[in-house]
Structure formats: C-alpha cells, structure tokens
Protein backbone atom coordinates (compact mmCIF):
# COMPACT_ATOMS: atom_id res chain seq x y z
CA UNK A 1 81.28 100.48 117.29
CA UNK A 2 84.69 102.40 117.18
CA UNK A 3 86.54 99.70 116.21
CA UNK A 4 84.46 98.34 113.60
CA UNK A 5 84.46 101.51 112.09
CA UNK A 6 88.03 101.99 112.13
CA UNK A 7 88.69 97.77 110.65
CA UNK A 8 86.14 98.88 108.14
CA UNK A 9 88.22 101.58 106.91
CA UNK A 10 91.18 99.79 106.40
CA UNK A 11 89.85 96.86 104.60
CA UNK A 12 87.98 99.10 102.43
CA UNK A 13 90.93 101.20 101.63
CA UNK A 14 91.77 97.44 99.96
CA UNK A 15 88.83 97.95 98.12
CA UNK A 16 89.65 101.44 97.14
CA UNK A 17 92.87 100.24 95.98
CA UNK A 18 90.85 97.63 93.82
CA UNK A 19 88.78 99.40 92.73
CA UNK A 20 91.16 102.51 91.53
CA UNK A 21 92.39 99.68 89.48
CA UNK A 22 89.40 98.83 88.07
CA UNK A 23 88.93 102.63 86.90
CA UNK A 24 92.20 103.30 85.38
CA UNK A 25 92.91 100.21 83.28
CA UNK A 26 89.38 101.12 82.16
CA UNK A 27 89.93 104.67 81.35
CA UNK A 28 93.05 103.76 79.96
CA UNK A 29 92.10 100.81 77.48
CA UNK A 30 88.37 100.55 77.48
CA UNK A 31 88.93 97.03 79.26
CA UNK A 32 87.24 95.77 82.39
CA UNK A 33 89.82 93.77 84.09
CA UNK A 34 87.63 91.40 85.87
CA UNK A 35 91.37 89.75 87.23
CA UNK A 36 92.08 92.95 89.61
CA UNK A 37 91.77 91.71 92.80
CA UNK A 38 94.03 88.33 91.89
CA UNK A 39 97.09 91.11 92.14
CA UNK A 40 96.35 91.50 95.58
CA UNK A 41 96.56 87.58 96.08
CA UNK A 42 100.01 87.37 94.81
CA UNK A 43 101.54 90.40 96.38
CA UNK A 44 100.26 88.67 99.63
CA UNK A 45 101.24 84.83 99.55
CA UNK A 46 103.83 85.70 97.34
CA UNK A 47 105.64 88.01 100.27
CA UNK A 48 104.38 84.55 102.74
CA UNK A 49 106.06 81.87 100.11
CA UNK A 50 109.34 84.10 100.20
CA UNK A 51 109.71 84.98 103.22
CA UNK A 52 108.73 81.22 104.67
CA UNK A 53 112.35 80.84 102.63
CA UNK A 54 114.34 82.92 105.65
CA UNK A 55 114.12 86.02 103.33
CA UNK A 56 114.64 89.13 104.92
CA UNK A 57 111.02 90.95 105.41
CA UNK A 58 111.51 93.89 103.06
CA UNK A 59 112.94 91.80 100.00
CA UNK A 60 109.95 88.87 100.45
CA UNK A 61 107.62 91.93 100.48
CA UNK A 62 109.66 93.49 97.21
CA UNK A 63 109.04 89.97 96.04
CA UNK A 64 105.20 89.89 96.45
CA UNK A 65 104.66 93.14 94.87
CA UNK A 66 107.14 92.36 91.88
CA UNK A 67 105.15 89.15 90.95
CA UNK A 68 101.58 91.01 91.28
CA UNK A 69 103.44 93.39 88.43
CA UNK A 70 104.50 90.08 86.61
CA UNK A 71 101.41 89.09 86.62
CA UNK A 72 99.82 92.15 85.45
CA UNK A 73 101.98 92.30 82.53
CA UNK A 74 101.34 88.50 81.65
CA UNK A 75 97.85 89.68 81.32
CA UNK A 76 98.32 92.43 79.30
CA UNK A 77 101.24 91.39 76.67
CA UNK A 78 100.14 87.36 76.42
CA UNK A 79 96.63 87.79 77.23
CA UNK A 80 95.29 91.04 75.52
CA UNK A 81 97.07 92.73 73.40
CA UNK A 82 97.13 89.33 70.67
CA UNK A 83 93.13 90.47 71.15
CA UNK A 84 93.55 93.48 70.52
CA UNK A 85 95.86 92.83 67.49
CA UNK A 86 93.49 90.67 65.90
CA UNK A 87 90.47 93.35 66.21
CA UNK A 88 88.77 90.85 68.69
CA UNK A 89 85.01 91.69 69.59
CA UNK A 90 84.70 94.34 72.58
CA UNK A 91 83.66 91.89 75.23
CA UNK A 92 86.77 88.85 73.85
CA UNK A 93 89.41 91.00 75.99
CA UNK A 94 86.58 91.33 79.06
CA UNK A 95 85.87 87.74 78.98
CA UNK A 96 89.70 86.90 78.92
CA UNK A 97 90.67 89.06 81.91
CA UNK A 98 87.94 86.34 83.44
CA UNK A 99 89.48 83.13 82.64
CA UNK A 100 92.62 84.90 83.48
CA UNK A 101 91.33 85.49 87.15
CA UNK A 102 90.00 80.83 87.42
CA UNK A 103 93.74 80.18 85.55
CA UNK A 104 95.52 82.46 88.55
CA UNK A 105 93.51 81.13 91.33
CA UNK A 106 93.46 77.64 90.24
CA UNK A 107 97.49 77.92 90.17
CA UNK A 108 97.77 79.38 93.55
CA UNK A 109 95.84 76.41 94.55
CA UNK A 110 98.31 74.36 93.51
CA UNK A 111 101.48 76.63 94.94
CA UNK A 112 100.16 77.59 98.02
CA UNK A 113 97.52 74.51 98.52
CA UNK A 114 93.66 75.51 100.24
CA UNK A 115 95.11 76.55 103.55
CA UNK A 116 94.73 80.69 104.03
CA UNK A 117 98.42 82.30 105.60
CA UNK A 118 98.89 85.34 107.66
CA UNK A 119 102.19 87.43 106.89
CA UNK A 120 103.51 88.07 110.20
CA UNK A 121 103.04 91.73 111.78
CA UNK A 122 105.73 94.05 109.78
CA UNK A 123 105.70 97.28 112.56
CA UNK A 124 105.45 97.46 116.41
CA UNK A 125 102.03 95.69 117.05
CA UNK A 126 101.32 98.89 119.63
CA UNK A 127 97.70 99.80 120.70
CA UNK A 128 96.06 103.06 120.21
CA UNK A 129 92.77 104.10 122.29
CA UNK A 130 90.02 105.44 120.39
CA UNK A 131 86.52 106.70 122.22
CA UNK A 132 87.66 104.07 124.97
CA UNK A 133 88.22 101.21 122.52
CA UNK A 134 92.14 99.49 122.20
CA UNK A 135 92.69 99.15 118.07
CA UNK A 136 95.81 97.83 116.52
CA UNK A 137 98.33 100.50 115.13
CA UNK A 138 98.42 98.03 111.93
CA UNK A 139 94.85 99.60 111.11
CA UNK A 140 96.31 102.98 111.14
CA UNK A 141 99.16 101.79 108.74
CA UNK A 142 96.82 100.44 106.12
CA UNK A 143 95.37 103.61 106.23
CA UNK A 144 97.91 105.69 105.78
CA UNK A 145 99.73 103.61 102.69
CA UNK A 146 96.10 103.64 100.84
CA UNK A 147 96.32 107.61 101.24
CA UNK A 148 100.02 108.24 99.65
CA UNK A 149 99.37 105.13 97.41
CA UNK A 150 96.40 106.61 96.02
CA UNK A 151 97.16 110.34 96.36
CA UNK A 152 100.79 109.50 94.59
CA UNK A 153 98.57 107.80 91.69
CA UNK A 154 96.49 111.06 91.63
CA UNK A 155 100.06 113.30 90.82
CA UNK A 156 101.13 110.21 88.54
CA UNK A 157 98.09 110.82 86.37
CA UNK A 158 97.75 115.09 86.25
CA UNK A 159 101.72 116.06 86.51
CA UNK A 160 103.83 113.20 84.69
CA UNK A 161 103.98 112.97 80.81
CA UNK A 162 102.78 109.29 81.64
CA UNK A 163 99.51 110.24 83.45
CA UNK A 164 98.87 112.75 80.87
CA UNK A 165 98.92 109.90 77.83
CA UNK A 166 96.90 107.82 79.89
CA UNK A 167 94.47 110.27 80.16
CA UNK A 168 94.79 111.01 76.67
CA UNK A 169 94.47 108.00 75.64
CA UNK A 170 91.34 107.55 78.20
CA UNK A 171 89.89 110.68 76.09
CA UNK A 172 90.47 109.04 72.55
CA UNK A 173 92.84 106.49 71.81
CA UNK A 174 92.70 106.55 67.92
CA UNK A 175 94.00 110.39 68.22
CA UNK A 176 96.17 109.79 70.94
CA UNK A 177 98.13 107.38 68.55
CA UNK A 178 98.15 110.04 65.66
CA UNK A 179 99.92 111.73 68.20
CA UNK A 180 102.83 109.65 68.67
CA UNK A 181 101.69 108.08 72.06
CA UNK A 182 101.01 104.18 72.01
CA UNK A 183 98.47 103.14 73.79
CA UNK A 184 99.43 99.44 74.10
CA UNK A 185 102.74 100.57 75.94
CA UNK A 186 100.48 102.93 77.76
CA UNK A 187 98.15 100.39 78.53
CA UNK A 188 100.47 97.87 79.40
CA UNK A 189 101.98 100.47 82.12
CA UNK A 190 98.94 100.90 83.47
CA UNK A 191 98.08 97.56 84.19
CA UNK A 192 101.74 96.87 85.52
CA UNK A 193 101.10 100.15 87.59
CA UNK A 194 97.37 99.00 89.00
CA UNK A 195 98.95 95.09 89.68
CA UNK A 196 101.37 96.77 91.42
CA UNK A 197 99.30 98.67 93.91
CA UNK A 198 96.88 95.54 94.29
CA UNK A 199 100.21 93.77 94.97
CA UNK A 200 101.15 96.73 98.02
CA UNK A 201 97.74 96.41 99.20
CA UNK A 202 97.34 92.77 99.64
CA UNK A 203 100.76 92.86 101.44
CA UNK A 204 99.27 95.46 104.08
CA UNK A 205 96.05 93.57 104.54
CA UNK A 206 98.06 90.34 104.67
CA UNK A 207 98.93 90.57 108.46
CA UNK A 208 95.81 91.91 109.38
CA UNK A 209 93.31 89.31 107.19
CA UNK A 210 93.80 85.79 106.55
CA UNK A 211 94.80 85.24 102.16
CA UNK A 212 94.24 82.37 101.17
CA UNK A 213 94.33 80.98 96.98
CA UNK A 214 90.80 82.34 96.01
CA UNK A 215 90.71 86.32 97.93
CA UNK A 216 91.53 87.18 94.43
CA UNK A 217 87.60 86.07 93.74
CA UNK A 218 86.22 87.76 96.75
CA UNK A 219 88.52 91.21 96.59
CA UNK A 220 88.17 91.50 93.08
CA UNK A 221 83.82 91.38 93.97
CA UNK A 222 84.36 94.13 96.26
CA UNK A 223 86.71 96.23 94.17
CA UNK A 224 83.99 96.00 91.23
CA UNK A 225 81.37 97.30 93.46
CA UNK A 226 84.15 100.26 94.47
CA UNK A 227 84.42 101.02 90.88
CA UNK A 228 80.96 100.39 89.44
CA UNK A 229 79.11 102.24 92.90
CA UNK A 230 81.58 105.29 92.29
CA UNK A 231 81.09 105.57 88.87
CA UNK A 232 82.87 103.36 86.29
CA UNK A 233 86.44 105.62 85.57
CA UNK A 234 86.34 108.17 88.60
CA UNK A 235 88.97 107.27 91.05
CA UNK A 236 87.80 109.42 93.51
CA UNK A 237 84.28 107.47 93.41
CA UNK A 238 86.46 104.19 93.64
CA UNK A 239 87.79 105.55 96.66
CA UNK A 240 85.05 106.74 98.51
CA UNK A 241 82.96 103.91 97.50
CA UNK A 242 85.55 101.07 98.74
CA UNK A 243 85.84 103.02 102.01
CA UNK A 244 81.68 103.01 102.39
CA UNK A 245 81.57 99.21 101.55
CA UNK A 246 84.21 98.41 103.51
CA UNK A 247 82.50 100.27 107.18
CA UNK A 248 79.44 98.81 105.80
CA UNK A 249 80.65 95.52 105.47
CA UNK A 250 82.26 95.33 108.81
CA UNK A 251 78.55 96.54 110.29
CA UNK A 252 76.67 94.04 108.60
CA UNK A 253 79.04 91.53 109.72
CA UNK A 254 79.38 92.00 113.23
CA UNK A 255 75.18 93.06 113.66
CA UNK A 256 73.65 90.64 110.90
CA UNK A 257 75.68 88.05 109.81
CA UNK A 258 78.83 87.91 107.83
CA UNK A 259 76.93 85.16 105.42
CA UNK A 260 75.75 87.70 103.55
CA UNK A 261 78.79 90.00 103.04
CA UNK A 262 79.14 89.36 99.07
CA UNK A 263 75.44 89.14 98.49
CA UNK A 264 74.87 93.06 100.53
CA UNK A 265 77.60 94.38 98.30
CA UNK A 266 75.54 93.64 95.31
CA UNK A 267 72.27 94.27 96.73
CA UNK A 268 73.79 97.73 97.66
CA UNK A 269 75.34 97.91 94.29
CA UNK A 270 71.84 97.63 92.20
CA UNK A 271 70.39 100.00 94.71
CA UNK A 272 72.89 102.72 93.78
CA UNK A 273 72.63 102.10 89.93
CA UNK A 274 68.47 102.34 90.81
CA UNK A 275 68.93 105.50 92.07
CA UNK A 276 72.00 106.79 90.26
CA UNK A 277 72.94 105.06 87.47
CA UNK A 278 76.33 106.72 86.60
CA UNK A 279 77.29 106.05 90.10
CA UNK A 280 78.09 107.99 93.07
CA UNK A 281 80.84 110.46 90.76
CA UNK A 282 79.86 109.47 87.47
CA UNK A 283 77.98 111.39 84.82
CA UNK A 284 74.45 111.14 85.02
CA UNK A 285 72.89 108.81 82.07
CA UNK A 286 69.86 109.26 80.46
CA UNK A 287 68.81 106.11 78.68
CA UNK A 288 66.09 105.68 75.63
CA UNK A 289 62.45 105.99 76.41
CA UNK A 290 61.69 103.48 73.67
C-alpha cells in the first residue's frame, strides 16, 4: 500500500503541474488550453532525442524544457493571438489549442516514431524504507521539484509586477489594458511560463514513466480533471486535485484494473461537479431554476 501511495503522489504532482497550467493560462486569457499536457511530451523526448546525441545530461534536459517553451509560444503568437486579433468567437481559440494538441502529437510521431523512451535515472538511484516497503529516491525527487516549482509559481504570481498583471488581467482584461499592461504579452508569458513547467515536469517523470508520442493526450486528460475537479482557475485546487487523482489512480490500478484509469478520472470528475459544481476550491454556482 505504501508504495502505491507514495508513486501516486509523484505522478500526480505531474498532474498538479498540468493542471496549474490549465488554471493560469485560463485566469490569465480566458482560454482553455486543451494542448497542456503536449508540453510535458516535449520537455521529455526532447531531453531523450538530445541527449541520445552524447549531450551532456543537464544541457539535453535545458534542451527539453526550452522546446516545451518553444512550443508554448508557437501556440500562443501563431496560433492565438491572429484569433484573438480578428475578434474570433469564444470557443475558435479553445478549439485551436485542440488541433494544436493532434498537429504536436502527430509530429512527434514522426520524430520520435510509436516506440515510448525512458530518460535514464538523473540522481543516485538509492532506496529509502517506508512502513517496511523499499521506494526509489527518484519518487522523493519528483516530489520535491513539484513543491518549489509550484510554490515558486505561487511568489511569481502575488510578489512580482508580472504575477500581479496576470492577475490583473485575470480580474478584467479590458481595464487592465487601460492601464498600460498588455495582456497579449502577458498572456503570451504565461503560456511560455506554464509550457515551461509542463516541460520540467515531463523531464522528472521521464525516468520514472515510460513517454512515448501521444502522453501529451493522456497527461493533458488528467491535468483537465486537476483543474476542472479543483475548480477551474484555483491553483491550489489544481494541486490538491492532481495529487488525489494521481493516489487514486495508482489504487485503482494496482486493485481493479489499470483499463479503466482514463475512464475513473472522468467518472470521478462528473461526480465532483454532481456534488460541487465549482469544484473542490471554486466558488459555489447557482444555476437557473428555469
């Protein structure tokens, strides 16, 4: 039980990461970036094609991460904002981020080819002993990084001038811009910042879980359900929510059947938004009688 509970953690503090993602490009631009969890795809065969080249482990990871951000701002400055410029309808930019997330996958098919790679093991593989149960120190890592990754993000956004116009612009972007602040450079940031994390994260998962072309598909599921479960914007929710899907995943998985993985997360999804349709932090919504 120990152990599942501790690989739980660390796979959902992927999710978490996702999912923060999720909430801040949303705050930030209104924009559901359905192409989240492809960041963590490139920051993790993107570190493997790099450093199959004899590159030196920290620069191949450097190089992972860097062309999650590059992809990030692709989607932003080529994808959306032309949208945006042109007063698209609400959902044109949603929809995009979609066919953004087949074009990605589709070309790391073609980079990487259908076989999933593990990035070899970038710390002492040591063993630590929990409640008589040997886990891998890796585990522990992943933890850790999610915590200053995500606790950094949380002193990005409430003491920097740059977390304060994304929240700004979160609050109201058409006053935000009377201001002086632009919230397409804003939003671009933001989406460089999230790709960039998803990038980190998918390198720290990468020696511990197999990435192959598509774990964009599947991480970018999970990291919805993190956002949506903790209620749509609150990155605290994102983060408790990815943690709780990812022990619960590991559960189902090792007691049911891992067959059902994607289909639980949605099941648990609706059964949140049943009972609590904000989500788990969200503001509570009262919708029309009639």
């Amino acid at each position: 039980m120990v152990p599942l509970l501790i690989f739980g953690f660390g796979i959902g503090c992927v999710y978490a990461l996702v999912g923060a993602g999720f909430s801040l490009v949303f705050k930030t631009t209104g924009i559901v970036n359905f192409a989240q969890g492809s960041f963590v795809t490139l920051g993790a065969l993107g570190a493997y094609a790099v450093l199959a080249e004899g590159v030196p482990y920290a620069i191949a990871v450097l190089a992972g991460v860097g062309l999650a951000v590059a992809g990030g701002l692709i989607l932003w400055y080529v994808v959306l904002t032309p949208l945006i410029m042109r007063d698209a309808p609400g959902y044109a930019p949603n929809i995009a981020t979609l066919v953004y997330l087949a074009v990605v996958t589709d070309l790391m098919l073609l980079w990487q080819g259908a076989n999933p790679n593990l990035l070899p093991v970038w710390a002492p593989q040591t063993q630590f002993h929990v409640l008589g149960a040997n886990v891998s120190i890796m585990y522990l890592y992943v933890v850790l990084a999610a915590a200053v990754l995500l606790g950094g993000l949380g002193i990005v956004l409430r003491a920097t001038r740059l977390g304060i116009g994304m929240r700004a612009c979160a609050v109201d972007r058409e006053t935000s811009q009377l201001l002086g602040l632009s919230p397409r450079l804003l939003g671009g940031m933001a989406m460089g910042l999230m790709a960039g994390i998803g990038g980190v994260g998918g390198v720290l998962i990468g020696s511990l879980q197999y990435a192959a072309y598509d774990s964009g598909v599947t991480f970018g599921l999970y990291g919805f359900v993190a956002a949506v479960a903790g209620g749509f914007g609150s990155l605290p929710g994102a983060v408790i929510a990815g943690v709780l899907l990812g022990i619960l995943q590991e559960l189902l998985a090792r007691y049911v059947s891992s067959d059902f993985s994607d289909a639980f997360a949605l099941i648990l999804l609706l059964c949140i938004l049943v009972v609590r349709p904000g989500g788990l932090m969200g503001a509570r919504i009262r919708f029309m009688s009639r």
